[in-house]
C-alpha atoms as a PDB file:
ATOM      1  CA  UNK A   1      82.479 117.807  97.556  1.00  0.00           C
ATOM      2  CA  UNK A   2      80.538 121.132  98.398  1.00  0.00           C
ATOM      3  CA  UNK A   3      79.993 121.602 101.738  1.00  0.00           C
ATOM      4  CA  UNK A   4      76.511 121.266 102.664  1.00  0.00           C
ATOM      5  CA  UNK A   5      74.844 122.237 106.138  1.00  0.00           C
ATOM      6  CA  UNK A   6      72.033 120.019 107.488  1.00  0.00           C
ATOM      7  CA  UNK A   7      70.453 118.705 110.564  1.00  0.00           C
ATOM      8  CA  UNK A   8      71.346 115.518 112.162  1.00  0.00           C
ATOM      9  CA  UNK A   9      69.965 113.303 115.159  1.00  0.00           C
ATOM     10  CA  UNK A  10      71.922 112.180 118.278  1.00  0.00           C
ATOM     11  CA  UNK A  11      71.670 108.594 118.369  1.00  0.00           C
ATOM     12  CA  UNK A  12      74.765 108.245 121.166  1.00  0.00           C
ATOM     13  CA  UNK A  13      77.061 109.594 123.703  1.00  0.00           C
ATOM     14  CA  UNK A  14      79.006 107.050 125.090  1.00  0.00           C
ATOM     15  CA  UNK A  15      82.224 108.053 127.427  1.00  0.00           C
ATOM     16  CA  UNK A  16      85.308 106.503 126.572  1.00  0.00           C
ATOM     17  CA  UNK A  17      87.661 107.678 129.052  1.00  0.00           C
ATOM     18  CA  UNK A  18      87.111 110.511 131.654  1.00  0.00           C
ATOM     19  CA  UNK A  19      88.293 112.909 129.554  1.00  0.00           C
ATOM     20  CA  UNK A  20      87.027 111.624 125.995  1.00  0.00           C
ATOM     21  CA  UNK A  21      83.649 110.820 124.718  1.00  0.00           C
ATOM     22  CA  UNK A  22      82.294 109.502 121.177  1.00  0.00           C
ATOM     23  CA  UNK A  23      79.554 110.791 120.084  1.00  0.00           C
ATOM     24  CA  UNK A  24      77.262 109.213 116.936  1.00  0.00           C
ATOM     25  CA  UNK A  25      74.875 111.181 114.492  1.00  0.00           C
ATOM     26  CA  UNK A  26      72.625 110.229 111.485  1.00  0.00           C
ATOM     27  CA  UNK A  27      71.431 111.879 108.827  1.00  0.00           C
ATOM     28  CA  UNK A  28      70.360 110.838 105.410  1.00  0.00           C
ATOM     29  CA  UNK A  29      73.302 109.019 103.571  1.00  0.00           C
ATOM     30  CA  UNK A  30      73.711 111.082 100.699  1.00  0.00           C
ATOM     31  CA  UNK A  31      73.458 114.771 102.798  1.00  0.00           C
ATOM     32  CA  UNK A  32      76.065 113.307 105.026  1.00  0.00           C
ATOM     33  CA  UNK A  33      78.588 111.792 102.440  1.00  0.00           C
ATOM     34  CA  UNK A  34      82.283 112.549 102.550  1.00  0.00           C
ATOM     35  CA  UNK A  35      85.556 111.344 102.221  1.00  0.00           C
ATOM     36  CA  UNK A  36      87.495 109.521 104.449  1.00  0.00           C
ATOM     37  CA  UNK A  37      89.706 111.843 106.220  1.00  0.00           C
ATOM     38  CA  UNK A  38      87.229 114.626 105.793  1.00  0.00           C
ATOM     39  CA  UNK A  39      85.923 117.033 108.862  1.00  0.00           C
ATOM     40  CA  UNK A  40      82.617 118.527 109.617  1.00  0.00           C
ATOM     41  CA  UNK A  41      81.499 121.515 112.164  1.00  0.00           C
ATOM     42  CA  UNK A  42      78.932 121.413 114.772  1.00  0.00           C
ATOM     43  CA  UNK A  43      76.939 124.788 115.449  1.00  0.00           C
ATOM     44  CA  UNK A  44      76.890 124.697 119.138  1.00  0.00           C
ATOM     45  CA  UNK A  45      74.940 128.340 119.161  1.00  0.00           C
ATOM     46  CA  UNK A  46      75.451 131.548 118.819  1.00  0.00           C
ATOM     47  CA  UNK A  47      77.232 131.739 115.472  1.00  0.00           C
ATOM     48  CA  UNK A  48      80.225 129.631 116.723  1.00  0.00           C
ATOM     49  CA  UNK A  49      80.835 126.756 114.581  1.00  0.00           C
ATOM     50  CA  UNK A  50      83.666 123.925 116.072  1.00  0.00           C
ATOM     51  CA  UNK A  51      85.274 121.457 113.919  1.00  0.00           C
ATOM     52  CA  UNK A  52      85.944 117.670 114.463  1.00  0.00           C
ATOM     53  CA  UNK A  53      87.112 114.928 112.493  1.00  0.00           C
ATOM     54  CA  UNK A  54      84.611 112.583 111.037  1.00  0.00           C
ATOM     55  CA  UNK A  55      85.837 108.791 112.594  1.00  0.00           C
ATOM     56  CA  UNK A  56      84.665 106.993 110.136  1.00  0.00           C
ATOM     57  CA  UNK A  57      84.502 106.125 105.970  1.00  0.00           C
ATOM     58  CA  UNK A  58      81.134 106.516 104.389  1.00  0.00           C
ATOM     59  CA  UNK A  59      79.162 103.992 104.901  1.00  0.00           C
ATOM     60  CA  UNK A  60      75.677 104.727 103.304  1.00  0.00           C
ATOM     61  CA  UNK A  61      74.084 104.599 106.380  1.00  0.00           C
ATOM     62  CA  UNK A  62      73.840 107.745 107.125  1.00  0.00           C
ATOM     63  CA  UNK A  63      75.827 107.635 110.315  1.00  0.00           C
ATOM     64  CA  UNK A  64      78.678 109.522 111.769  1.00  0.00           C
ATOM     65  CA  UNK A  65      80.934 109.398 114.470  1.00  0.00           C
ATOM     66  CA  UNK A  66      83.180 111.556 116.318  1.00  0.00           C
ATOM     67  CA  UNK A  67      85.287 111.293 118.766  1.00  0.00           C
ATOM     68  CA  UNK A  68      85.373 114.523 121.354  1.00  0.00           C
ATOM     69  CA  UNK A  69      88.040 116.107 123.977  1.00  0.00           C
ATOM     70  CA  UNK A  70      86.443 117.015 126.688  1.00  0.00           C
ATOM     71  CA  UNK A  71      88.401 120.035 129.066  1.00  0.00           C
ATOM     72  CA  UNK A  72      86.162 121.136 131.326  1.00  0.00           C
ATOM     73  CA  UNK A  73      87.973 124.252 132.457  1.00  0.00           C
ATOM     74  CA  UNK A  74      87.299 125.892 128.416  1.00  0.00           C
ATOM     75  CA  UNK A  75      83.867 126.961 128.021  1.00  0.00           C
ATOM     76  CA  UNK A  76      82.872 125.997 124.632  1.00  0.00           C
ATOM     77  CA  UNK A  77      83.890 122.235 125.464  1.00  0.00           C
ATOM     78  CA  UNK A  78      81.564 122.149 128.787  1.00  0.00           C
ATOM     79  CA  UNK A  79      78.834 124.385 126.523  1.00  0.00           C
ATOM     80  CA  UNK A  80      79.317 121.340 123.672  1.00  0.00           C
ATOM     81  CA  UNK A  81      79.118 118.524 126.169  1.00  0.00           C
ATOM     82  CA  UNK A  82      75.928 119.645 127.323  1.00  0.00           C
ATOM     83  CA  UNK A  83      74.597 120.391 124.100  1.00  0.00           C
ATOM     84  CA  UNK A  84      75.441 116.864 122.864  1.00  0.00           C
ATOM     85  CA  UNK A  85      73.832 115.092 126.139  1.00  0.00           C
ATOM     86  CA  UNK A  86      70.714 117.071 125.934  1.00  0.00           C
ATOM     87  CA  UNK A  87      69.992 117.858 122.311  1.00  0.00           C
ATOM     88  CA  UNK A  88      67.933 115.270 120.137  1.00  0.00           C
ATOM     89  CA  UNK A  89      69.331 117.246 116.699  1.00  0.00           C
ATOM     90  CA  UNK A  90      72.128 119.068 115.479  1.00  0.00           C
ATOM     91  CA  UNK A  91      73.289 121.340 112.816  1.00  0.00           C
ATOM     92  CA  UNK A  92      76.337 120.701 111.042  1.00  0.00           C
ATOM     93  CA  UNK A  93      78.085 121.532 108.347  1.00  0.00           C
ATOM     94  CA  UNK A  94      79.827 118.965 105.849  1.00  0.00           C
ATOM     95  CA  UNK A  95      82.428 117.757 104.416  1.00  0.00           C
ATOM     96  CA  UNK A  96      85.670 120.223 105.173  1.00  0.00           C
ATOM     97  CA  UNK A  97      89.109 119.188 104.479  1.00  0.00           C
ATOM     98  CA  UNK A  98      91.412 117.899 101.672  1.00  0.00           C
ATOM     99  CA  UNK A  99      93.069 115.534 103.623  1.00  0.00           C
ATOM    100  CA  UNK A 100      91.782 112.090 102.119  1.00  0.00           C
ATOM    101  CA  UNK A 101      93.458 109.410 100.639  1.00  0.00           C
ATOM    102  CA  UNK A 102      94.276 109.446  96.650  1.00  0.00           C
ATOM    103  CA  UNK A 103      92.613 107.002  95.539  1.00  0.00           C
ATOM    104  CA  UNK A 104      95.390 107.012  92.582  1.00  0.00           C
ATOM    105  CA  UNK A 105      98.083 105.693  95.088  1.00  0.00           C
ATOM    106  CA  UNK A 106      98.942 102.439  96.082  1.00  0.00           C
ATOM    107  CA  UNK A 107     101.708 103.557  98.583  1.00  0.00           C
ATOM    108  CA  UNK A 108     102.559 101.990 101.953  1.00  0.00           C
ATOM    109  CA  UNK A 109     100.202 104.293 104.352  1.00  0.00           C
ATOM    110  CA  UNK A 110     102.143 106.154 107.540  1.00  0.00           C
ATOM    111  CA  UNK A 111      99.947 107.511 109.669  1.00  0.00           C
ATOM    112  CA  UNK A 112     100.826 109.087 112.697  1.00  0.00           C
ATOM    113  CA  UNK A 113      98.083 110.792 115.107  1.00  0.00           C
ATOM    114  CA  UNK A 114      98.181 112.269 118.766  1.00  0.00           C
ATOM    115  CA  UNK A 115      95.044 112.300 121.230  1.00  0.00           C
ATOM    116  CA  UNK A 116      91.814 112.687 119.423  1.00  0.00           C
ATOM    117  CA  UNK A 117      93.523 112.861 116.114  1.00  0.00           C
ATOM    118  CA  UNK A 118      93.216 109.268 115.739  1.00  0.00           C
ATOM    119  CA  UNK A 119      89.665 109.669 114.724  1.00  0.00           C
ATOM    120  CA  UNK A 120      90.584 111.147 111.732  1.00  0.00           C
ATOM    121  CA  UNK A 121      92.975 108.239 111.298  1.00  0.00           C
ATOM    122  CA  UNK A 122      90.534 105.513 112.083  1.00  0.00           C
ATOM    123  CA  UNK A 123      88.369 106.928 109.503  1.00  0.00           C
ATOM    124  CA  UNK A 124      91.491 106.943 106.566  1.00  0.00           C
ATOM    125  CA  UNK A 125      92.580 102.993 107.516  1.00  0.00           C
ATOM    126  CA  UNK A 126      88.939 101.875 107.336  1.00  0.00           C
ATOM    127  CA  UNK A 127      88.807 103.083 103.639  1.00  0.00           C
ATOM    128  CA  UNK A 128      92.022 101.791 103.184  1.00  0.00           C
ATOM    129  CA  UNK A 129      91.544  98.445 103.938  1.00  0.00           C
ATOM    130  CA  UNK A 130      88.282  98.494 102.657  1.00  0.00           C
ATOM    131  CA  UNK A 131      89.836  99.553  99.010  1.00  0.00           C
ATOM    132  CA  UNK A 132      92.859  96.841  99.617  1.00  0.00           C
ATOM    133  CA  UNK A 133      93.066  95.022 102.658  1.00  0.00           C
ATOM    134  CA  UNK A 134      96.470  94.150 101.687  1.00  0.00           C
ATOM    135  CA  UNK A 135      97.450  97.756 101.763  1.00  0.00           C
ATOM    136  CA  UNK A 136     100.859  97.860 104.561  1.00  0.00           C
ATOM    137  CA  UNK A 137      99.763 100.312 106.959  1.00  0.00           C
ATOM    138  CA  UNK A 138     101.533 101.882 110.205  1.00  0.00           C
ATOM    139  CA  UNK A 139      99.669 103.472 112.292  1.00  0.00           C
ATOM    140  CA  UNK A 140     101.464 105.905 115.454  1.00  0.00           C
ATOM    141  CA  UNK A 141      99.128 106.800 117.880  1.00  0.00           C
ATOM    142  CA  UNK A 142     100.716 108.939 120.693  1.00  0.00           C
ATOM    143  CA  UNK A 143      99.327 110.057 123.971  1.00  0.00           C
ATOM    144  CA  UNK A 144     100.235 111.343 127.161  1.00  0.00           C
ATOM    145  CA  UNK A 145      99.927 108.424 129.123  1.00  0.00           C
ATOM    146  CA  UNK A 146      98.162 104.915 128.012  1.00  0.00           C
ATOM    147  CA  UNK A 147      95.097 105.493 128.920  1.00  0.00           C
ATOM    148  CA  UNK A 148      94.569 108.305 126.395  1.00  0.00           C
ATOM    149  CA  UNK A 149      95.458 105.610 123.701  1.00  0.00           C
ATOM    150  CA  UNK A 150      90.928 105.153 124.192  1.00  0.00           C
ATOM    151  CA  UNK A 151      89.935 102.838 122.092  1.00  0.00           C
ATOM    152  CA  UNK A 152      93.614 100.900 122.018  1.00  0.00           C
ATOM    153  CA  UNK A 153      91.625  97.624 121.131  1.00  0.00           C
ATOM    154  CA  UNK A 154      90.753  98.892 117.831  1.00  0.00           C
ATOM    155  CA  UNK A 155      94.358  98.980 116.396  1.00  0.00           C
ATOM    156  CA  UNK A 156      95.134  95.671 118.467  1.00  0.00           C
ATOM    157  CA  UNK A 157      92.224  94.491 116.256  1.00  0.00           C
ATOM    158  CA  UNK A 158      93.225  95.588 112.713  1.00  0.00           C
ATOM    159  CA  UNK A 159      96.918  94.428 113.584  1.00  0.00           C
ATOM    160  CA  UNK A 160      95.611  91.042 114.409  1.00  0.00           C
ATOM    161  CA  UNK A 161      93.344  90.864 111.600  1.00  0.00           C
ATOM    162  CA  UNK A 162      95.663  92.327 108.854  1.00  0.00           C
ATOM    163  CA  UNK A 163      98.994  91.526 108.292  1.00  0.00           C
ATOM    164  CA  UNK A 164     100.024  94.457 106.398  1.00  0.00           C
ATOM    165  CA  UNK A 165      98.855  96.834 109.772  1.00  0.00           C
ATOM    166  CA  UNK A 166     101.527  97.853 112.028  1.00  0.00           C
ATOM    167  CA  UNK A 167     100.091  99.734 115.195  1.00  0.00           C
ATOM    168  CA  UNK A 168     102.783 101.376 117.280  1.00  0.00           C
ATOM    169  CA  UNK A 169     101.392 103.185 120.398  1.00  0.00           C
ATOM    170  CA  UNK A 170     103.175 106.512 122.113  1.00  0.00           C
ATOM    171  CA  UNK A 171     103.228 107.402 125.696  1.00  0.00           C
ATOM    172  CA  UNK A 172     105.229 110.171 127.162  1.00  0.00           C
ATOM    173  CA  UNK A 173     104.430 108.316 130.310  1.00  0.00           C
ATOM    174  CA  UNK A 174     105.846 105.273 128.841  1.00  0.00           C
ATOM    175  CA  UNK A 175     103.829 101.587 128.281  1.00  0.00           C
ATOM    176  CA  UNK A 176     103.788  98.889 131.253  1.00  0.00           C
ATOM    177  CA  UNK A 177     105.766  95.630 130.337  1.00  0.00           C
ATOM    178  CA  UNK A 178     103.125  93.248 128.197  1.00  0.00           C
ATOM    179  CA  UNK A 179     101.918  95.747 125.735  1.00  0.00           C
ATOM    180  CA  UNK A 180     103.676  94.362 122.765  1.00  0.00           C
ATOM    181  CA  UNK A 181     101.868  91.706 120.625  1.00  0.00           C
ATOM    182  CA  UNK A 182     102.257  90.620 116.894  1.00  0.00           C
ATOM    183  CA  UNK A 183     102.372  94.067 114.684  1.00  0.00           C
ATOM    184  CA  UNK A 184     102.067  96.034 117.942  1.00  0.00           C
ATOM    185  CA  UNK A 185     104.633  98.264 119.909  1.00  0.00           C
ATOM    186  CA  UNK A 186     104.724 100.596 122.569  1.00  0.00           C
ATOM    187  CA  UNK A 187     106.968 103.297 122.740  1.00  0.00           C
ATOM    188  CA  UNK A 188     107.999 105.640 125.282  1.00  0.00           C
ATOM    189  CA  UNK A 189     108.432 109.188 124.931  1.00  0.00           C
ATOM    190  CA  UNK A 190     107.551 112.043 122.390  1.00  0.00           C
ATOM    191  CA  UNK A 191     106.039 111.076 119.247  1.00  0.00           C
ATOM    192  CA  UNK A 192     108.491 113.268 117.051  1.00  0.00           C
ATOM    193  CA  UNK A 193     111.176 112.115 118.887  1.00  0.00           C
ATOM    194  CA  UNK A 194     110.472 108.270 118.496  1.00  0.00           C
ATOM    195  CA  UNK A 195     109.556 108.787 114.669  1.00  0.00           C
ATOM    196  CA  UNK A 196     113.335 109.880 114.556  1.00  0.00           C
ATOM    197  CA  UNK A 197     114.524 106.580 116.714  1.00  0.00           C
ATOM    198  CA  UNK A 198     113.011 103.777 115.340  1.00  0.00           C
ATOM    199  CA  UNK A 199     112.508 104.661 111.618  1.00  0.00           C
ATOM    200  CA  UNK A 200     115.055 105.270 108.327  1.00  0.00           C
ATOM    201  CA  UNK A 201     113.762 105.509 105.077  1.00  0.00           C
ATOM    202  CA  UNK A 202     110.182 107.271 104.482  1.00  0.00           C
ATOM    203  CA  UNK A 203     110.387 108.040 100.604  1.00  0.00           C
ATOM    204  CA  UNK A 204     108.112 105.381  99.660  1.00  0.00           C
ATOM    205  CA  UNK A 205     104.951 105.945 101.866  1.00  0.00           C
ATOM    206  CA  UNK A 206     101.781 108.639 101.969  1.00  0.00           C
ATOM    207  CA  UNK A 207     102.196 110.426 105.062  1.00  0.00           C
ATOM    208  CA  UNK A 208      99.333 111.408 107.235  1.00  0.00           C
ATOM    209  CA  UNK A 209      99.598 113.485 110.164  1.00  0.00           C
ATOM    210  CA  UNK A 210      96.636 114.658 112.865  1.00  0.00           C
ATOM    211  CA  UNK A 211      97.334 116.847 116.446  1.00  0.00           C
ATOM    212  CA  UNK A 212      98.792 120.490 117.174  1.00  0.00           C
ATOM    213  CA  UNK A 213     100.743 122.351 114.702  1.00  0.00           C
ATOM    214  CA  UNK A 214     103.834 122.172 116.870  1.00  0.00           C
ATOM    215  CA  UNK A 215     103.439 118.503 116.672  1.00  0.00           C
ATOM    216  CA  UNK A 216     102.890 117.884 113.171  1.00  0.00           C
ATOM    217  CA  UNK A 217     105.158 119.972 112.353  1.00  0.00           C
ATOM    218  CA  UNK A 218     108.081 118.493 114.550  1.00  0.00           C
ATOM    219  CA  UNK A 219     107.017 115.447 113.010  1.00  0.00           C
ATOM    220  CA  UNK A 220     107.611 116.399 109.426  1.00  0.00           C
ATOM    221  CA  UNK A 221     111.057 118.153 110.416  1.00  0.00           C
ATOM    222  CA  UNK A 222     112.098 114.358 111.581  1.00  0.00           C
ATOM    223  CA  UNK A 223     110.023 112.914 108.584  1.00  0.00           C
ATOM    224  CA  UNK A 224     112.242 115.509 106.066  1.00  0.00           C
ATOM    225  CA  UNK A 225     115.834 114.384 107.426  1.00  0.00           C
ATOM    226  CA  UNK A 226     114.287 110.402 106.748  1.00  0.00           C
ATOM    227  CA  UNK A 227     113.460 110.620 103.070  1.00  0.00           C
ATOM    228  CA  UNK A 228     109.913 112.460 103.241  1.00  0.00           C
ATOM    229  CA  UNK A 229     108.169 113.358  99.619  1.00  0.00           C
ATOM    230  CA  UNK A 230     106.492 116.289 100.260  1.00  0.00           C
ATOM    231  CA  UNK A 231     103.786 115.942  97.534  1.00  0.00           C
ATOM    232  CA  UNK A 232     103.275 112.949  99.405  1.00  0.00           C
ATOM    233  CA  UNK A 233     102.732 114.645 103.021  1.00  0.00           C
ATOM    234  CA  UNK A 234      98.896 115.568 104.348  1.00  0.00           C
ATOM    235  CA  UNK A 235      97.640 117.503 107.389  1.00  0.00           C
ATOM    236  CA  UNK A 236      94.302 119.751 107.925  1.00  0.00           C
ATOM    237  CA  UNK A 237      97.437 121.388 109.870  1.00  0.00           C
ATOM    238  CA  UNK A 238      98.756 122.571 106.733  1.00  0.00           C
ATOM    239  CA  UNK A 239      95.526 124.674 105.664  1.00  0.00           C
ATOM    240  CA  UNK A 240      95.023 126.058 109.144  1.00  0.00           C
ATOM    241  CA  UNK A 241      98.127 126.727 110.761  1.00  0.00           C
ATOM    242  CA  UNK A 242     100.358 127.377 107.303  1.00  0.00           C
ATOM    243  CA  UNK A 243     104.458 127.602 107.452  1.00  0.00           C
ATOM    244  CA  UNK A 244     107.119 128.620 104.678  1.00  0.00           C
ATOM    245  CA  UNK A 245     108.226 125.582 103.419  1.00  0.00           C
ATOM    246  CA  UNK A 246     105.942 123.445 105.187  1.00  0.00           C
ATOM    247  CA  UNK A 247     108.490 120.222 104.747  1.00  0.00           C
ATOM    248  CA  UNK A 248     111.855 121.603 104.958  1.00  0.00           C
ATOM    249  CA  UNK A 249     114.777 120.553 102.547  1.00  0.00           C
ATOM    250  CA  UNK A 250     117.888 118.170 104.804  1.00  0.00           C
ATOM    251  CA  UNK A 251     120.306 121.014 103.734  1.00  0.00           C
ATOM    252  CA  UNK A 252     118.040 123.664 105.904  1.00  0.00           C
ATOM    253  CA  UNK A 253     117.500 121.007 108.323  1.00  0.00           C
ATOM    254  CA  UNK A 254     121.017 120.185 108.682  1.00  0.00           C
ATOM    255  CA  UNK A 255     122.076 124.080 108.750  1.00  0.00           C
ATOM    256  CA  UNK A 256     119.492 124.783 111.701  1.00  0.00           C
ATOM    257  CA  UNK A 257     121.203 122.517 113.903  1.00  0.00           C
ATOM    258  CA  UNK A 258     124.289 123.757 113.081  1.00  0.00           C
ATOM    259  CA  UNK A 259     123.825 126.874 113.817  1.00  0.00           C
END
């Protein structure tokens, strides 16, 4: 799709945690079309134009969501919460990205986001199970501590509702006795580092990864020793933050710890 750059309306701005916020838009439903997976950029003034991750599939409705990281100690993100609050339009730029689901693959879905990288996520299974409900999905969400897991009871949802969906949730903090439930996990420590622990044998699935470089990246170093296809690996990381090979052989893998 061709990007196209158009004005939308603020319909909400509802706090999810202290520190994270979701924010919906509409526009018409054809100007604001995209893929699931996709990205789009707010103008917040002055020629500076920030990305986010579209949270949802295309509904025809016209509306979009987003899910926002608030740190008030960086000036564009106080400068955007403001804007956000207080402006009745926006302009924005649409779609960005080649990270969307091919819709020529049937593959078991991996999906593995930290922080506000699940909207990008949320956005991917809802097309997903809207294509095949049956599709197996795991889905890796990984925070800090729990309560950055913000909308937890959407996973706990599909889990319960689907099951072919796997949600596994990440805290460095670690997960109070209780979380567990049919298709869901907690896990405590470092995404990367978990990945490595609990699975084996990754060859068969589309991989989908959404936070830092460092951390996608660690995560496809683990991903590479466990059977990873990289034709069937996708970050926005990769187009932004580029690295020679960006999925490493074992061999390499297996020489760099040697060494």
């Amino acid at each position: 799709m061709t990007a196209r750059t158009l004005i939308c309306r603020v319909i909400e701005v509802e706090d999810l945690t202290p520190d994270v916020f979701r924010v919906y838009l509409e526009g018409r439903a054809e100007a604001v079309a995209h893929a699931a997976g996709q990205y789009l950029e707010l103008n917040i003034g002055d020629g500076e134009w920030v990305p986010f991750s579209i949270a949802n599939a295309h509904g025809g409705d016209g509306r979009i969501e987003l899910h926002i990281q608030h740190w008030p100690e960086r000036s564009n993100s106080a400068k955007l919460r403001e804007l956000l609050v207080e402006a009745q339009q926006l302009t924005l730029r649409l779609p960005g990205g080649d990270c969307i689901l091919d819709p020529g693959s049937q593959r078991p879905l991996l999906l593995v986001a930290a922080g506000t990288g699940f909207a990008q996520m949320k956005a991917l299974v809802e097309s997903a199970l809207a294509d095949d409900p049956e599709r197996h999905i795991d889905l890796w969400w990984a925070a800090k501590e729990r309560r950055d897991l913000y909308l937890e009871r959407l996973p706990r949802e599909w889990a319960e509702q689907h099951p072919n969906v796997h949600f596994h949730g990440v805290s460095e903090a670690g997960v109070e006795e209780g979380f567990d439930a049919e298709r869901v996990s907690g896990h405590h420590g470092r995404v990367d580092e978990v990945l490595a622990e609990q699975l084996s044998d990754v060859s068969a699935h589309d991989v989908y990864l959404s936070g830092s470089p460092g951390m996608v990246y660690a995560c496809v170093d683990v991903l590479a020793s466990l059977g990873l296809v990289p034709s069937r690996v996708f970050s926005d990381v990769f187009a932004y933050a580029p690295r020679e090979p960006l999925v490493p052989t074992v061999g390499s893998l297996v020489r760099e710890r040697q060494a």
